[in-house]
Protein backbone atom coordinates (compact mmCIF):
# COMPACT_ATOMS: atom_id res chain seq x y z
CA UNK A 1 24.92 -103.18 -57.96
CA UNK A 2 21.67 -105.01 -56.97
CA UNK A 3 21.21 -107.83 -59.73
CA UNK A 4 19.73 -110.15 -57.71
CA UNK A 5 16.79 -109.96 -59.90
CA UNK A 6 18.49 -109.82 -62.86
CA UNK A 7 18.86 -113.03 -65.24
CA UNK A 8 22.09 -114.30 -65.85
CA UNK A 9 24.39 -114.91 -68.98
CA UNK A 10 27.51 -116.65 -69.20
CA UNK A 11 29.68 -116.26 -72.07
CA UNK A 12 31.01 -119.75 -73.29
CA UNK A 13 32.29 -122.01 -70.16
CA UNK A 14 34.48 -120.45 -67.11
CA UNK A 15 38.46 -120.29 -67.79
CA UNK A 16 40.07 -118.09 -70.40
CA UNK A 17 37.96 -118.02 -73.03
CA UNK A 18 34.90 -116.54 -70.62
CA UNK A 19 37.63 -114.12 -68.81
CA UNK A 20 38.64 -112.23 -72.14
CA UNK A 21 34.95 -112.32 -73.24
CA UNK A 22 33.96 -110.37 -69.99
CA UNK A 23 37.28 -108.34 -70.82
CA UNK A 24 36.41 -107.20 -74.29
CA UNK A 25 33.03 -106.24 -73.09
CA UNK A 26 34.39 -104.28 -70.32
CA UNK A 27 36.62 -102.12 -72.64
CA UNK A 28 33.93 -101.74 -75.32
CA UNK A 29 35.12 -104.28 -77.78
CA UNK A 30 32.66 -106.61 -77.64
CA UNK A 31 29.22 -105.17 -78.15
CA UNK A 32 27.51 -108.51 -79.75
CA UNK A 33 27.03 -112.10 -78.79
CA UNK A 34 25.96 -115.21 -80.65
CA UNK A 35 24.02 -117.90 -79.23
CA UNK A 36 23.00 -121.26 -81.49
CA UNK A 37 18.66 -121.55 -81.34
CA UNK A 38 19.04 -125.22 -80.77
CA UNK A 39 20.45 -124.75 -76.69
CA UNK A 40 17.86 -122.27 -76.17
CA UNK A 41 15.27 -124.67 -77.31
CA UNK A 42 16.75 -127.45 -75.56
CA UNK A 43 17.18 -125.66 -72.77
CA UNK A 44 13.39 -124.69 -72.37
CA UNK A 45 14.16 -121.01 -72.51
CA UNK A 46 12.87 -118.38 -74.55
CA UNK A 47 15.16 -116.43 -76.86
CA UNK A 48 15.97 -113.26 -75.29
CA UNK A 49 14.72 -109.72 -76.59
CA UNK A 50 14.89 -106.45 -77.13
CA UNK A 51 15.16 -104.30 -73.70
CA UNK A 52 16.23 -107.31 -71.59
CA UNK A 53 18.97 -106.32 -69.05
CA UNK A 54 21.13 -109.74 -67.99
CA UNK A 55 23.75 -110.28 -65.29
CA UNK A 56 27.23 -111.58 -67.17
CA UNK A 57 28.65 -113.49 -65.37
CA UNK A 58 32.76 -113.64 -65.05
CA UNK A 59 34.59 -117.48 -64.68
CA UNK A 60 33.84 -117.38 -60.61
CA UNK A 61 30.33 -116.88 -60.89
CA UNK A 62 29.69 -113.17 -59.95
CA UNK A 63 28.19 -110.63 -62.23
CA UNK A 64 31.03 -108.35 -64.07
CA UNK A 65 28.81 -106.26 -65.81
CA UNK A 66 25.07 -105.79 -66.40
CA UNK A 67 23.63 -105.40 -70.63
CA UNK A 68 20.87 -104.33 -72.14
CA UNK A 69 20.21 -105.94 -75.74
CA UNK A 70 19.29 -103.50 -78.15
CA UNK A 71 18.90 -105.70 -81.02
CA UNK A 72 17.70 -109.61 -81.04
CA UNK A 73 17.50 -111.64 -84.17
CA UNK A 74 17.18 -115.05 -85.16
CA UNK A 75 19.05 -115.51 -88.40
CA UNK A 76 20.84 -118.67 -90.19
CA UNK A 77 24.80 -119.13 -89.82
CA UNK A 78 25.27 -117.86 -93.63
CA UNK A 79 24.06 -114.27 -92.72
CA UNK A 80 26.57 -113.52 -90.36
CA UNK A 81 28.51 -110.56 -91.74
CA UNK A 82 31.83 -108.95 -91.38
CA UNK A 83 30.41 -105.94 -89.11
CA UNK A 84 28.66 -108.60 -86.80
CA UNK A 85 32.06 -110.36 -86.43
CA UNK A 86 33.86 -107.56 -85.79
CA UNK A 87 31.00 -106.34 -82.74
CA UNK A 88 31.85 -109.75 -81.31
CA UNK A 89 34.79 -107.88 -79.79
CA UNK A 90 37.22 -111.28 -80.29
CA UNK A 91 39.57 -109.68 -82.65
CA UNK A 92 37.96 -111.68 -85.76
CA UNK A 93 39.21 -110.77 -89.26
CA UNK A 94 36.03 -111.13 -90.80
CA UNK A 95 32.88 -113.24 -90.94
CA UNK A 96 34.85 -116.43 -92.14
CA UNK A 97 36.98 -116.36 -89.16
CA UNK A 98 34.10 -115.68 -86.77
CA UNK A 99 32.15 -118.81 -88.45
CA UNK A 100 35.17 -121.24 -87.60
CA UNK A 101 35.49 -120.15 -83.77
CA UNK A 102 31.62 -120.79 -83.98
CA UNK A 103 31.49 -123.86 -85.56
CA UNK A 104 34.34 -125.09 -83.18
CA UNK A 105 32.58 -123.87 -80.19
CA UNK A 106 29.25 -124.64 -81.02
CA UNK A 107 30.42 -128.94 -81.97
CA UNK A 108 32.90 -128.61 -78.14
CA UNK A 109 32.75 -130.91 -75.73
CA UNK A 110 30.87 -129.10 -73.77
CA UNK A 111 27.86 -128.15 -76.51
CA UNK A 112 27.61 -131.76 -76.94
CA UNK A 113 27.43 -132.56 -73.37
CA UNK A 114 24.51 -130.78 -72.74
CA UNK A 115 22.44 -131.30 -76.01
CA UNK A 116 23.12 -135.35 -75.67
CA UNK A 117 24.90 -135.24 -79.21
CA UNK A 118 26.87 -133.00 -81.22
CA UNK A 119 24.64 -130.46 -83.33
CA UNK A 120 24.97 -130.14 -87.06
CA UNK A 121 26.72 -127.05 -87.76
CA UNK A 122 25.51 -125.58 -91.52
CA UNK A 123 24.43 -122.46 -93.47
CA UNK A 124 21.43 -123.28 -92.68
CA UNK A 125 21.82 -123.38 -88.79
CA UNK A 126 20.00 -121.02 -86.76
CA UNK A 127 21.78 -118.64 -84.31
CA UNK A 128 20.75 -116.20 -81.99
CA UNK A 129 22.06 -112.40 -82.27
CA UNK A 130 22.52 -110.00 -80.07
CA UNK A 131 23.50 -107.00 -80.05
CA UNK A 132 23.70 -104.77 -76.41
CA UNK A 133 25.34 -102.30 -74.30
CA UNK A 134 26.46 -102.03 -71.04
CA UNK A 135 24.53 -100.37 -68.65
CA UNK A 136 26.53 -101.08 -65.58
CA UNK A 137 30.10 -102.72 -64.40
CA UNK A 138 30.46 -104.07 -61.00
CA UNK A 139 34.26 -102.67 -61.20
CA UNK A 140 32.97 -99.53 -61.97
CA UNK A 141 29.89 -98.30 -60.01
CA UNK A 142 29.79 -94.91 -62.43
CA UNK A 143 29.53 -96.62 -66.09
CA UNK A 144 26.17 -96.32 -67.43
């Protein structure tokens, strides 16, 4: 797999919680991702789009699998629906469920480490969806 050229995405931080991400996209279960507009924007980088291929990155820093979005859109928290939780491939009941593991996430430690304060989490809070598909898995050389 040459993805040396190849951005990079890392689904939340390294340990469990980034192992069974990788995991559920490997098997097909997770086929969406949410990312909150305000580290983007903090982070100087633009939101991805439509047609970009990234490198995801497992908990040890090598890529597991290689995606192509198919779908990017900038929406507030309150539109997240059932079907969009259930694409997240994280075994969410529905989008209720989905928002708490978001809010939780998105107000960690970590989040608030790297934005200098903890973000204010509301209906009105912009997120970042994606929806993709995986064109390629380092454990598999044949997926496409």
């Amino acid at each position: 797999m040459d993805d040396t050229k190849l951005p990079t995405l890392e689904l939340a931080f390294p340990g469990p919680e980034r192992d069974s991400g990788v995991a559920a996209v490997r098997a097909g279960r997770k086929t969406a991702l949410t990312g909150l507009l305000e580290i983007y924007e903090h982070a100087g980088e633009d939101v991805p789009r439509a047609g970009q291929r990234f490198a995801v990155l497992d908990s040890d820093g090598n890529t597991a699998v290689v995606i192509e979005l198919l779908e990017v859109r900038t929406v507030p928290l309150r539109e997240i629906d059932d079907a969009f939780a259930h694409a997240e491939g994280r075994g969410y009941a529905d989008a209720a469920e989905w928002r708490r593991a978001h809010e939780d996430f998105f107000r960690s430690e970590g989040v608030a480490e790297f934005l200098g304060r903890t973000p204010v989490i509301d209906d009105d809070t912009l997120v970042v969806t994606q929806r993709f598909r995986v064109v390629e898995d380092a454990g598999d050389p044949g997926a496409s």
